[in-house]
Every structure is written in structure tokens, then in C-alpha cells.
N, C-alpha and C. Protein backbone atom coordinates (compact mmCIF):
# COMPACT_ATOMS: atom_id res chain seq x y z
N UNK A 1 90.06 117.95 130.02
CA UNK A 1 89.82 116.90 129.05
C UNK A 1 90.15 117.38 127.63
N UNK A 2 89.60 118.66 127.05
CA UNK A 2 90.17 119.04 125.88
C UNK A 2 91.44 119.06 125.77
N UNK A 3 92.32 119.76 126.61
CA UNK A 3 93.65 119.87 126.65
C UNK A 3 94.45 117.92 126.42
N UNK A 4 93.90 117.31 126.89
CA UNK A 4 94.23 115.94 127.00
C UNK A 4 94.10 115.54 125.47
N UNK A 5 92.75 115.55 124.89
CA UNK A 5 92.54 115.54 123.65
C UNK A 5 93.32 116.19 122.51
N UNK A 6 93.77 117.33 122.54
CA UNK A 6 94.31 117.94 122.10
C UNK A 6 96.09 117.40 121.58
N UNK A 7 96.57 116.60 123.27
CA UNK A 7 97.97 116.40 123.25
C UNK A 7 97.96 114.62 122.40
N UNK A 8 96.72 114.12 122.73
CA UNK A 8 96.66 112.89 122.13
C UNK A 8 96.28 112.88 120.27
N UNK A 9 95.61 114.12 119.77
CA UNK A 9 95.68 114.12 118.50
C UNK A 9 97.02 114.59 117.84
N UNK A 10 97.90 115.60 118.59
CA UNK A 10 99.00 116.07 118.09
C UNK A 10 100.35 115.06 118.07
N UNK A 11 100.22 113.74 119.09
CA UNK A 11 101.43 112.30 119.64
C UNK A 11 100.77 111.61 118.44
N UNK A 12 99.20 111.73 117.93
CA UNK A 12 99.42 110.84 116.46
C UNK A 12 99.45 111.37 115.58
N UNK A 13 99.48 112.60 115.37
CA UNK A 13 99.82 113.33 114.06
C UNK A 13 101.10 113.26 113.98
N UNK A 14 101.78 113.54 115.26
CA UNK A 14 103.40 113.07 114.75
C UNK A 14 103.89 111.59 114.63
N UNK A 15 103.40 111.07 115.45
CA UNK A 15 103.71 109.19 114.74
C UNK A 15 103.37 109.36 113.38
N UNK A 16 102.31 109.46 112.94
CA UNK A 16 102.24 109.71 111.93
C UNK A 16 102.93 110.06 110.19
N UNK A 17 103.40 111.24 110.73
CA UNK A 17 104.57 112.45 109.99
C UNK A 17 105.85 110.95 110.57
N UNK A 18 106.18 110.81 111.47
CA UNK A 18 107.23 110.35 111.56
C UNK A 18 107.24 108.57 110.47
N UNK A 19 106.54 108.03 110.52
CA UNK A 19 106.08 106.97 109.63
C UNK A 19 105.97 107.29 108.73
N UNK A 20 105.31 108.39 107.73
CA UNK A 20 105.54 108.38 106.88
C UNK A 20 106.65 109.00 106.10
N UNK A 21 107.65 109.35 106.86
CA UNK A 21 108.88 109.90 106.49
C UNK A 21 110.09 109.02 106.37
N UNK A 22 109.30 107.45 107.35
CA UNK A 22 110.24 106.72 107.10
C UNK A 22 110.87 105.83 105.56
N UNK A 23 111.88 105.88 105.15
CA UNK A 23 111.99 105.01 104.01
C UNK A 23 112.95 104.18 104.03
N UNK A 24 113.31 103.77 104.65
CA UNK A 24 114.03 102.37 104.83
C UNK A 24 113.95 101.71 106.32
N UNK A 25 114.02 100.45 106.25
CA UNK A 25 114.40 99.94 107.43
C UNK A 25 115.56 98.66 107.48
N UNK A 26 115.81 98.04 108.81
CA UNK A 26 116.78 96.86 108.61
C UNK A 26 116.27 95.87 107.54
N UNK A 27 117.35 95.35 107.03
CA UNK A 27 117.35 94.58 105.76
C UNK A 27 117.93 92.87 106.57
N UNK A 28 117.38 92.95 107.78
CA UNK A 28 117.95 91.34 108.27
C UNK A 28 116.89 90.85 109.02
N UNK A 29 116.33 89.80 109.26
CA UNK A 29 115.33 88.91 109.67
C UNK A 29 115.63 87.42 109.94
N UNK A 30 114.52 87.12 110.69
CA UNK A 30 114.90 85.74 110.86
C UNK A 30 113.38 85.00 110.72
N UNK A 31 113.83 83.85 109.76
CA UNK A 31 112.37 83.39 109.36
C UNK A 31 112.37 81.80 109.72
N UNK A 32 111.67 81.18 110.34
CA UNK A 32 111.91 79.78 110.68
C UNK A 32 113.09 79.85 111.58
N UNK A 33 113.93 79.99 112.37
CA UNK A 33 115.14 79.88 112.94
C UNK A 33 116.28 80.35 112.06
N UNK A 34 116.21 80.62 110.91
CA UNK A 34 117.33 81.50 109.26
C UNK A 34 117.49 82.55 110.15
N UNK A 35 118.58 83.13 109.88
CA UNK A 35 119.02 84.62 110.07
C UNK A 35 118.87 84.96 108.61
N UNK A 36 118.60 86.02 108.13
CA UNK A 36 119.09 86.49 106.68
C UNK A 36 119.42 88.21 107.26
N UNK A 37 120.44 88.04 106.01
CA UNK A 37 120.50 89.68 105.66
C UNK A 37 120.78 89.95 104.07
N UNK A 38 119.48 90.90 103.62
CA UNK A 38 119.38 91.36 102.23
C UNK A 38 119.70 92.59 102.26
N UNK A 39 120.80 92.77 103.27
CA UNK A 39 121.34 94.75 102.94
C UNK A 39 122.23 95.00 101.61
N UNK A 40 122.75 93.72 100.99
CA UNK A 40 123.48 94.28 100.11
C UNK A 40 122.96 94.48 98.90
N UNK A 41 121.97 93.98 99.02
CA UNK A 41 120.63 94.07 98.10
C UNK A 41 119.67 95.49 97.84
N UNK A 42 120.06 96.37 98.62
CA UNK A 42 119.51 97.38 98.49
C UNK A 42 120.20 98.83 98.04
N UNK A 43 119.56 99.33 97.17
CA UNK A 43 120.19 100.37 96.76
C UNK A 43 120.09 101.46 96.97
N UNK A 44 120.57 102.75 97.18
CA UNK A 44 120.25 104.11 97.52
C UNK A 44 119.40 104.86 96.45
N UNK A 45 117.72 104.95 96.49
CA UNK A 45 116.99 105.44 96.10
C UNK A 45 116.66 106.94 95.16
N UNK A 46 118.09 107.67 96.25
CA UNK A 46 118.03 109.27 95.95
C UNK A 46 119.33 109.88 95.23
N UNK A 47 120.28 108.44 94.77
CA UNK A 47 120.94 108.62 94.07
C UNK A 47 121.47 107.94 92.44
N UNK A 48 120.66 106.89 92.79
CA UNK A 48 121.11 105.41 91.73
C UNK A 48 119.68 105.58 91.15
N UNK A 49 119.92 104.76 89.94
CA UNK A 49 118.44 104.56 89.28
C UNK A 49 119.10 102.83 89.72
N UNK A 50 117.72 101.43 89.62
CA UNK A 50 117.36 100.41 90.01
C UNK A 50 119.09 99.63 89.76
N UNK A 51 119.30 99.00 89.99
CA UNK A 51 120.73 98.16 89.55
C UNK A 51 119.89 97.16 88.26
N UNK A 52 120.44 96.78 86.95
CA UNK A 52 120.34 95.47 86.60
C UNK A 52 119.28 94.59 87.17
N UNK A 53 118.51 94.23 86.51
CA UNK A 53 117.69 93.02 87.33
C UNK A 53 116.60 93.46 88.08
N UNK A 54 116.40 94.85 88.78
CA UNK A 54 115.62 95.03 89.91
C UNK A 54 114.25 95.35 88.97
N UNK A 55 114.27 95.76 87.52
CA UNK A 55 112.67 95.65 86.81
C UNK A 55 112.45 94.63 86.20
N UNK A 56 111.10 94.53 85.84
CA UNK A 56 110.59 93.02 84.64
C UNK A 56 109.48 93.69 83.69
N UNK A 57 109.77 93.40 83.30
CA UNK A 57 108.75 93.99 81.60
C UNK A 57 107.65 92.77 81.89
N UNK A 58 106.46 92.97 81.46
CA UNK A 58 106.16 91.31 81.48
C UNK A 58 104.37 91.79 80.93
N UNK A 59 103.62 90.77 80.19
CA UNK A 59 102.44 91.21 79.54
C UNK A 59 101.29 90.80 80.67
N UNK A 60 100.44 91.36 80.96
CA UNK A 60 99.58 90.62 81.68
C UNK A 60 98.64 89.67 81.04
N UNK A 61 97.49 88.97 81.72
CA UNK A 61 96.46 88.55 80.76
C UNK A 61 95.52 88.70 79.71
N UNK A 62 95.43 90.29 80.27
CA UNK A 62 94.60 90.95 79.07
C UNK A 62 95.29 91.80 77.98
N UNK A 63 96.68 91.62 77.88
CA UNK A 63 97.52 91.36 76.98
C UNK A 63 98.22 93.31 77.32
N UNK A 64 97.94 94.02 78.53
CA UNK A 64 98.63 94.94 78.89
C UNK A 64 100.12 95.16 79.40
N UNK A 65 100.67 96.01 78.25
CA UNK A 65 102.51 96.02 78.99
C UNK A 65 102.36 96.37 80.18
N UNK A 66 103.22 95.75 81.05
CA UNK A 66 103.46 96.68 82.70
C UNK A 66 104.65 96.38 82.97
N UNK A 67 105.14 96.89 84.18
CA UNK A 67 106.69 96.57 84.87
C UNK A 67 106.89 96.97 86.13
N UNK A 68 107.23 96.57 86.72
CA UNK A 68 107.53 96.18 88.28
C UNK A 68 109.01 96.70 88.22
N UNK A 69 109.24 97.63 89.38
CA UNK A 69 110.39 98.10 89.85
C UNK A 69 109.89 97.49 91.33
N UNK A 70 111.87 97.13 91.75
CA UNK A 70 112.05 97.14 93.31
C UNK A 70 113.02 97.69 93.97
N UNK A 71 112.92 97.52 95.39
CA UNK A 71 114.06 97.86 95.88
C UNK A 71 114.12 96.73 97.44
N UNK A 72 114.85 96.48 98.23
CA UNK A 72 115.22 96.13 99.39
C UNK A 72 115.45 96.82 100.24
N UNK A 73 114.22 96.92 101.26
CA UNK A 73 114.46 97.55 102.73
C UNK A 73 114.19 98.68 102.69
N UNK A 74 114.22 99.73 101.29
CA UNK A 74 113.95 100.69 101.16
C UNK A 74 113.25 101.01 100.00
N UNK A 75 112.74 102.90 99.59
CA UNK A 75 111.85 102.81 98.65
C UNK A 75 112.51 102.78 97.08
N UNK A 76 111.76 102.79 96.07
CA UNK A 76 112.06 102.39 94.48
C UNK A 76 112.50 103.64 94.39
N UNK A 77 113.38 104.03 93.58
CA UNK A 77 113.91 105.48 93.20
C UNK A 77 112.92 106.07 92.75
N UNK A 78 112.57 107.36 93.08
CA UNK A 78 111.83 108.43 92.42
C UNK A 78 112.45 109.10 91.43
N UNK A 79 113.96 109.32 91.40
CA UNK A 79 114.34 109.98 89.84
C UNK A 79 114.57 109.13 89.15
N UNK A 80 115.32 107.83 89.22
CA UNK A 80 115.53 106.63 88.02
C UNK A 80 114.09 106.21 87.42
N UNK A 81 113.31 105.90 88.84
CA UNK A 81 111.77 105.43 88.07
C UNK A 81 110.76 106.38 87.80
N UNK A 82 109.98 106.86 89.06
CA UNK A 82 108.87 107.71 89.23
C UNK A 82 108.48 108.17 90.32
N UNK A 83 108.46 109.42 90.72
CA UNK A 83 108.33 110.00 92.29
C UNK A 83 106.56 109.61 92.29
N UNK A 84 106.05 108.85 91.85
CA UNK A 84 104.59 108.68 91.83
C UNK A 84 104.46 107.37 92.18
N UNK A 85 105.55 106.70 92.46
CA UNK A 85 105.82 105.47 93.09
C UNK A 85 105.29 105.12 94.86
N UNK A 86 106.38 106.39 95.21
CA UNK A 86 106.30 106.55 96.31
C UNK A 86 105.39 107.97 97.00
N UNK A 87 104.11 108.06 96.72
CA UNK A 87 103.03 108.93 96.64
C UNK A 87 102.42 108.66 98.33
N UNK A 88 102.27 109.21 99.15
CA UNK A 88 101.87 108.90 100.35
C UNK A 88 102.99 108.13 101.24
N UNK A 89 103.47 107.04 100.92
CA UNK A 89 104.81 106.34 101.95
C UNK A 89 105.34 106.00 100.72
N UNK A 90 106.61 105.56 100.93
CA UNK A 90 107.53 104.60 100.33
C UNK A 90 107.05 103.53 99.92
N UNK A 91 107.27 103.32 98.71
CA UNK A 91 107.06 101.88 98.24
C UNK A 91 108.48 101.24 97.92
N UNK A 92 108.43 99.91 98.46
CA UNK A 92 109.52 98.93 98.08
C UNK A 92 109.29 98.38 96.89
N UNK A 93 107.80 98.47 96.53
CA UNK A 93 107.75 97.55 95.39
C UNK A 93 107.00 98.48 93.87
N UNK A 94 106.97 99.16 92.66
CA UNK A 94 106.12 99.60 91.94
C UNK A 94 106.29 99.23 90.73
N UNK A 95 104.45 99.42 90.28
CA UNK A 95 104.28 98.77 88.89
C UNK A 95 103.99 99.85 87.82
N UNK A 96 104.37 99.80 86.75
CA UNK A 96 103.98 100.61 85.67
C UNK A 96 103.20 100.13 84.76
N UNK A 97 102.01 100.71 84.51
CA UNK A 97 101.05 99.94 84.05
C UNK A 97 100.12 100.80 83.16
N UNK A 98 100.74 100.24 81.83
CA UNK A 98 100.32 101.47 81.03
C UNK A 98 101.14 102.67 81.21
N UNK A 99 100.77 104.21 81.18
CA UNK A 99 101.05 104.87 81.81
C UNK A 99 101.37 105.73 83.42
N UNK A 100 100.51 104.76 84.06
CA UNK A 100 100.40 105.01 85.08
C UNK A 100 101.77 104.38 85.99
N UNK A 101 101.73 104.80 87.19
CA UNK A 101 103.08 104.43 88.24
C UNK A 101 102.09 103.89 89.67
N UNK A 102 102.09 102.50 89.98
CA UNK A 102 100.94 102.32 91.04
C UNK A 102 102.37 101.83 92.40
N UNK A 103 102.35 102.22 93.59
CA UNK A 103 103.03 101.73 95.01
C UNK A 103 102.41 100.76 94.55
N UNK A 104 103.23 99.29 94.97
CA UNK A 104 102.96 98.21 95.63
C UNK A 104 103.16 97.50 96.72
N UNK A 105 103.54 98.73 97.62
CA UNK A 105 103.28 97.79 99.13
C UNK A 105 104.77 99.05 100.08
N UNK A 106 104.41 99.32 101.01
CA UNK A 106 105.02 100.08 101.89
C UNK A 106 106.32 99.19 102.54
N UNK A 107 107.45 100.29 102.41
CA UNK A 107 108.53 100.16 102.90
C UNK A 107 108.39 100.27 104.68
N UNK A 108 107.66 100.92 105.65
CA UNK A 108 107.45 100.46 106.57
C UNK A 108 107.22 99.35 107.23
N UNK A 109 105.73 99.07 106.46
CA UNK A 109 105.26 97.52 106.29
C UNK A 109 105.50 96.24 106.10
N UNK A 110 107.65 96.30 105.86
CA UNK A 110 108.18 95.11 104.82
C UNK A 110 108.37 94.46 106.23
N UNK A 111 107.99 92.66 105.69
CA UNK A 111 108.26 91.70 106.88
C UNK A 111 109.18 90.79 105.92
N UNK A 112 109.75 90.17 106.66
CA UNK A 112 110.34 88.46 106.18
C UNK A 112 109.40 87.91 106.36
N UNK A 113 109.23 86.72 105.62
CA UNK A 113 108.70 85.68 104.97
C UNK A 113 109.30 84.59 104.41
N UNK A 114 108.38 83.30 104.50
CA UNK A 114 108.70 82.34 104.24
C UNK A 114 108.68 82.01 102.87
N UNK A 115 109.35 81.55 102.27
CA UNK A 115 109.83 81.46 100.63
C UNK A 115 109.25 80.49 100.07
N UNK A 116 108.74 81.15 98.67
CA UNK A 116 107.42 80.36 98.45
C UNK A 116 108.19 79.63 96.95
N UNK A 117 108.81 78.59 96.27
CA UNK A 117 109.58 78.74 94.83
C UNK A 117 108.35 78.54 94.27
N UNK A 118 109.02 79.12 92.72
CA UNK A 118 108.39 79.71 91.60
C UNK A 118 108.12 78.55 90.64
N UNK A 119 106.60 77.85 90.62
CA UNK A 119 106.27 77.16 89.53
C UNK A 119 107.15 76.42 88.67
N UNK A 120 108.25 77.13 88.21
CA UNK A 120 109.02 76.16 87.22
C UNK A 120 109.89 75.49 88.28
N UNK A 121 110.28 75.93 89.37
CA UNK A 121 111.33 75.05 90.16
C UNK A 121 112.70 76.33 89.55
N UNK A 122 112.79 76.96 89.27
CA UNK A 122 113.83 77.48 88.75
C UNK A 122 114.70 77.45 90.38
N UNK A 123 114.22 78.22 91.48
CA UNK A 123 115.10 78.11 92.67
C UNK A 123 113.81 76.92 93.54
N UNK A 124 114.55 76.44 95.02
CA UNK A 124 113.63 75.83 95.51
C UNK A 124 113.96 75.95 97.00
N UNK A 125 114.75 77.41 97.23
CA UNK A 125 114.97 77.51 98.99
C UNK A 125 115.58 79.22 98.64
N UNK A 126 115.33 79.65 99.54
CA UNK A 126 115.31 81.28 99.85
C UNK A 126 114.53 81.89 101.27
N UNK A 127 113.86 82.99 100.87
CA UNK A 127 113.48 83.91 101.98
C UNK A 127 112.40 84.86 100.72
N UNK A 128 111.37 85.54 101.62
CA UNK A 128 110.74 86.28 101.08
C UNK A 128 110.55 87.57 101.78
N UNK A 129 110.60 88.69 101.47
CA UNK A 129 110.23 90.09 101.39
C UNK A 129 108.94 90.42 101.27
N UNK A 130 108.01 90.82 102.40
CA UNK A 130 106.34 91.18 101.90
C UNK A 130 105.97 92.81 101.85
N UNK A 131 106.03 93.20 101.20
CA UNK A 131 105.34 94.52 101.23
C UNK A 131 103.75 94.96 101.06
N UNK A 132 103.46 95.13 102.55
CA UNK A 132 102.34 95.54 102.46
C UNK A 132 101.57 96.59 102.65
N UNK A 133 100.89 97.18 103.14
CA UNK A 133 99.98 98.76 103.67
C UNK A 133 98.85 99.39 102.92
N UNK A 134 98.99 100.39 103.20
CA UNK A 134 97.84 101.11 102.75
C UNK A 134 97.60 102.31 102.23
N UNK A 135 98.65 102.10 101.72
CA UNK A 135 99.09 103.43 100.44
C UNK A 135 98.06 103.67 99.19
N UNK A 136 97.96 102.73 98.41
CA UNK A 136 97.82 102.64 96.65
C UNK A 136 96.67 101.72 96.67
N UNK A 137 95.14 102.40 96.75
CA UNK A 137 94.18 101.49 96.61
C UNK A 137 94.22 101.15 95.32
N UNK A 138 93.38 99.36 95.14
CA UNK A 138 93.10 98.97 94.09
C UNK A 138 91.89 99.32 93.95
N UNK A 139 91.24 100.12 93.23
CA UNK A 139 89.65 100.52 92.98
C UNK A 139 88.99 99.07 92.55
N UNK A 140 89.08 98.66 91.45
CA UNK A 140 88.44 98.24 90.86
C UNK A 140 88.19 96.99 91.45
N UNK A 141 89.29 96.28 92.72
CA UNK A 141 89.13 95.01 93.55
C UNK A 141 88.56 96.01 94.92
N UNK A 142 88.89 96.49 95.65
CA UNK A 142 88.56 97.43 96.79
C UNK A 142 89.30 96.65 97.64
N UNK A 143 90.81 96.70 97.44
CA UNK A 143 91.92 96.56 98.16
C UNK A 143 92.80 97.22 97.91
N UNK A 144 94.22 96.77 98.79
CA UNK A 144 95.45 97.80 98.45
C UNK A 144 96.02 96.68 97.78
N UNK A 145 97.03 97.50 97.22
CA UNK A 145 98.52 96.48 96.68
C UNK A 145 99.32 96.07 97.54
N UNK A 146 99.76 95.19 97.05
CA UNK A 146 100.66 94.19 97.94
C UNK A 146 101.71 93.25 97.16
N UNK A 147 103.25 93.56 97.87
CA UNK A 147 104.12 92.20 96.91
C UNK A 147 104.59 91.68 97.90
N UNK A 148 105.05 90.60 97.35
CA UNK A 148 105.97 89.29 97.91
C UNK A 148 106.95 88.76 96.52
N UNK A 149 108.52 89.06 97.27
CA UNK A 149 109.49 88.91 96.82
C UNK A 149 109.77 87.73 97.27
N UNK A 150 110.40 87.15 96.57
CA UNK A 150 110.63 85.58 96.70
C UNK A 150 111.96 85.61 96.42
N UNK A 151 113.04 85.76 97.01
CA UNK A 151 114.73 85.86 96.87
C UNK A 151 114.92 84.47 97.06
N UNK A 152 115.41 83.58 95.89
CA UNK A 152 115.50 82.21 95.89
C UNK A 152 116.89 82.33 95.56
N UNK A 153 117.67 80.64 96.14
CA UNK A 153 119.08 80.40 95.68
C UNK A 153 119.51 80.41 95.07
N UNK A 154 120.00 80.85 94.49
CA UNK A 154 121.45 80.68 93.07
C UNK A 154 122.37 81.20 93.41
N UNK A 155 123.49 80.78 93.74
CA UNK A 155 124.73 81.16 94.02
C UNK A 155 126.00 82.10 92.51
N UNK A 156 125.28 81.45 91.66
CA UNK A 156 125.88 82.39 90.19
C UNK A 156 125.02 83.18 90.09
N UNK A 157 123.98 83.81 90.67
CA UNK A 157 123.39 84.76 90.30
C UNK A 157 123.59 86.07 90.47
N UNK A 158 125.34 86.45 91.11
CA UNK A 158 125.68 87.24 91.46
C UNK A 158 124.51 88.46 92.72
N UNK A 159 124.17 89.32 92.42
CA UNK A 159 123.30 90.21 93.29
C UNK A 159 122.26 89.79 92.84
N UNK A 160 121.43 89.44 91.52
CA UNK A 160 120.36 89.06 91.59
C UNK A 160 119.36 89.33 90.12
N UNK A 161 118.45 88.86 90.35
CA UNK A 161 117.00 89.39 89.11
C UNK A 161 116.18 88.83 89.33
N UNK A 162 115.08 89.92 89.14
CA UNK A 162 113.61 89.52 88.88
C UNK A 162 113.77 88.82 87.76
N UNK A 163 113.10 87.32 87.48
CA UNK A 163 112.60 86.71 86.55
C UNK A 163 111.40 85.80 86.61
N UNK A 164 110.67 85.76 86.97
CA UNK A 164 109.29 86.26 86.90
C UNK A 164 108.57 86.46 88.11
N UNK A 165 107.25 86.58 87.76
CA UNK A 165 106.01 87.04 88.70
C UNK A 165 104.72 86.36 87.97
N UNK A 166 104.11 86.75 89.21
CA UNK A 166 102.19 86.07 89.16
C UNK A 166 101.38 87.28 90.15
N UNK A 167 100.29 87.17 89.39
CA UNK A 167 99.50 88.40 90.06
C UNK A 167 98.02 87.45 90.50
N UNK A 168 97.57 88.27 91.54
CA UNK A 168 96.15 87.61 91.79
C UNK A 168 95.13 88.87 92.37
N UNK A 169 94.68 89.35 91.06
CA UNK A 169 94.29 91.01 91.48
C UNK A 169 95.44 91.47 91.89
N UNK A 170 95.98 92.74 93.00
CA UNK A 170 96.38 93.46 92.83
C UNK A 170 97.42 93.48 94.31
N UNK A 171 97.36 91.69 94.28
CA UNK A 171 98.49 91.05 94.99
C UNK A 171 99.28 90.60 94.32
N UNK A 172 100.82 91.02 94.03
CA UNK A 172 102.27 90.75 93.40
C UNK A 172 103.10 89.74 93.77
N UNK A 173 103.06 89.13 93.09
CA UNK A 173 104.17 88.01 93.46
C UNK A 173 105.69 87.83 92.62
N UNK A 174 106.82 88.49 93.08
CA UNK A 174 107.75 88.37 92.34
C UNK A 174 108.94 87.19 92.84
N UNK A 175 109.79 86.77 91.45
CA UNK A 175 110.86 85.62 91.95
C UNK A 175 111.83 86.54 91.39
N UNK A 176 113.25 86.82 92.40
CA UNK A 176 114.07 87.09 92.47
C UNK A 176 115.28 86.14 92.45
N UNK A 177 116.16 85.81 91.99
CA UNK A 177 117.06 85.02 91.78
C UNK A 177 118.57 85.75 92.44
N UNK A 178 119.01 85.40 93.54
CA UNK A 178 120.07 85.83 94.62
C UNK A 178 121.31 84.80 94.70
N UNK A 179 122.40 85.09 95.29
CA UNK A 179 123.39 84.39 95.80
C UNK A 179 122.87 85.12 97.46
N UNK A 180 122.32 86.11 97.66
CA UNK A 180 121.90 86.51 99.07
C UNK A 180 120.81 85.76 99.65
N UNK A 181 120.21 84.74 98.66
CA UNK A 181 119.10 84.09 98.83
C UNK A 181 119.18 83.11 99.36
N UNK A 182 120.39 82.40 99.36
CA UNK A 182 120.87 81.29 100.14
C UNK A 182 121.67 81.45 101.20
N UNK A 183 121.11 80.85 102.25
CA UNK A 183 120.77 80.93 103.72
C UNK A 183 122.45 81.36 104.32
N UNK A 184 123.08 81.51 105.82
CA UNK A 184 123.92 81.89 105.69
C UNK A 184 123.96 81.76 107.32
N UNK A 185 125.29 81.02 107.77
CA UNK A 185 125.06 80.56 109.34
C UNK A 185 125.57 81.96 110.06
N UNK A 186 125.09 82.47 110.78
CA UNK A 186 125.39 83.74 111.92
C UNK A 186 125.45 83.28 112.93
């Protein structure tokens, strides 16, 4: 029985190690009957800093600068942004806040989602990106972080931009503006 014990703590220590080593996955889904694919949307982490568009400056309520870096399918650059991003797993999604660098949601963890448009109507059909896990507690709510990318239509929008977000505690909500965002028959 020890010996048994033994082989069953060492098969999850390596799932484990192996999960958290992961940093990217497929960038194609199917949401409602949609095929999508957001691979061209993603950038190589360990060589590029973010492309154009992939941060947002933006004030919060209590009138604090922060900024949101992303990436697709894989994690936010650690030399363009902050290797404190991706602290425990990969994050697809991180905020800078103040000084600090917080994960917002694991690159393992990323699902498709159903596309939620953004208050002004700016887009009103897309796909969404969720990053979630259990990386980067929020203390002060006693949750983790979490985003949802909202890749909405625009066909002139070339590859894309964040232009805006909504927070609800230390759940992220970003709108991305794509020509990858609109749907695409396979």
C-alpha cells in the first residue's frame, strides 16, 4: 500500500510539473456551432514584446492608473512586460496596478466563450476568450483573477485592440476589436 501511495503522489506531482510548464495551447474552438481560430492573434512571448493594441492604460474608480497586457492562447511576455506576470502558471491575461504585476487568469485554463458586446455597441458579434485558474489570489475579495476577452467584429480593424474593459472585483472584462473576430465558414 505505501509503495502504491508513493507511485500515486509522484503521477500527480508530475501532472502537475507538466501543467504548469504548459504555456500555450490551441487557439481554435467552437462556440455555439462557430468554428473560430485566434492563432494569428497570438504572439511569441519569449521573443516579441505585446504587438500594438494588446495593452490599455485605463483609470479605475478610485481614480488608480493600471494596465492590462494580453496575449492569445498563450502567456503575456515576461521580457516586454513582467516575468511577475506569469508567477506560478502562465497568464494570458495581466494587470499592472500601481506598481505591482497581478496574472489574470491561466493560459491552461483558456476556454471559448460566448461573446458578450461592449456597452457602447462599438462591435455586436464575435467570440470570447476566458481565462481562468488559480494562480493570483485576490486578497482583499478572497478570489482569484479572472478575464474575458471579448474579440468583436470589425473587419478594418486589421489584427486588433483592446479598447475598453469593466471590472467587477477582480473579474476582467476586456473588448478587443478583430477582423479575426468575425466568424469564418470551415
Amino acid at each position: 500500500c505505501l509503495l502504491n501511495m508513493k507511485t500515486l503522489i509522484c503521477l500527480v506531482l508530475f501532472y502537475a510539473a507538466i501543467v504548469s510548464a504548459q504555456t500555450s495551447v490551441p487557439c481554435t474552438g467552437t462556440v455555439n456551432g462557430t468554428n473560430w481560430d485566434l492563432s494569428a492573434l497570438t504572439y511569441d512571448p519569449s521573443t516579441a514584446t505585446p504587438p500594438s493594441g494588446y495593452s490599455f492604460p485605463y483609470t479605475d474608480n478610485n481614480g488608480n492608473a493600471n494596465t492590462f497586457y494580453i496575449n492569445f492562447c498563450d502567456q503575456v511576455s515576461s521580457t516586454g512586460v513582467s516575468s511577475d506576470c506569469n508567477k506560478g502558471l502562465s497568464s494570458g491575461a495581466c494587470q499592472l496596478s500601481g506598481s505591482t504585476y497581478y496574472g489574470a487568469g491561466n493560459v491552461p485554463d483558456m476556454q471559448f466563450k460566448t461573446f458578450t458586446p461592449d456597452p457602447s455597441g462599438t462591435t455586436s458579434s464575435g467570440v470570447a476568450v476566458y481565462y481562468g485558474g488559480t494562480t493570483t489570489f485576490c486578497t482583499q475579495l478572497q478570489t482569484y483573477r479572472t478575464t474575458v476577452i471579448n474579440v468583436g467584429c470589425d473587419e478594418s480593424a486589421g489584427q486588433g485592440m483592446i479598447y475598453s474593459e469593466s471590472s467587477s472585483g477582480c473579474d476582467y472584462t476586456l473588448y478587443f476589436k478583430s477582423e479575426y473576430g468575425c466568424s469564418v465558414v470551415v
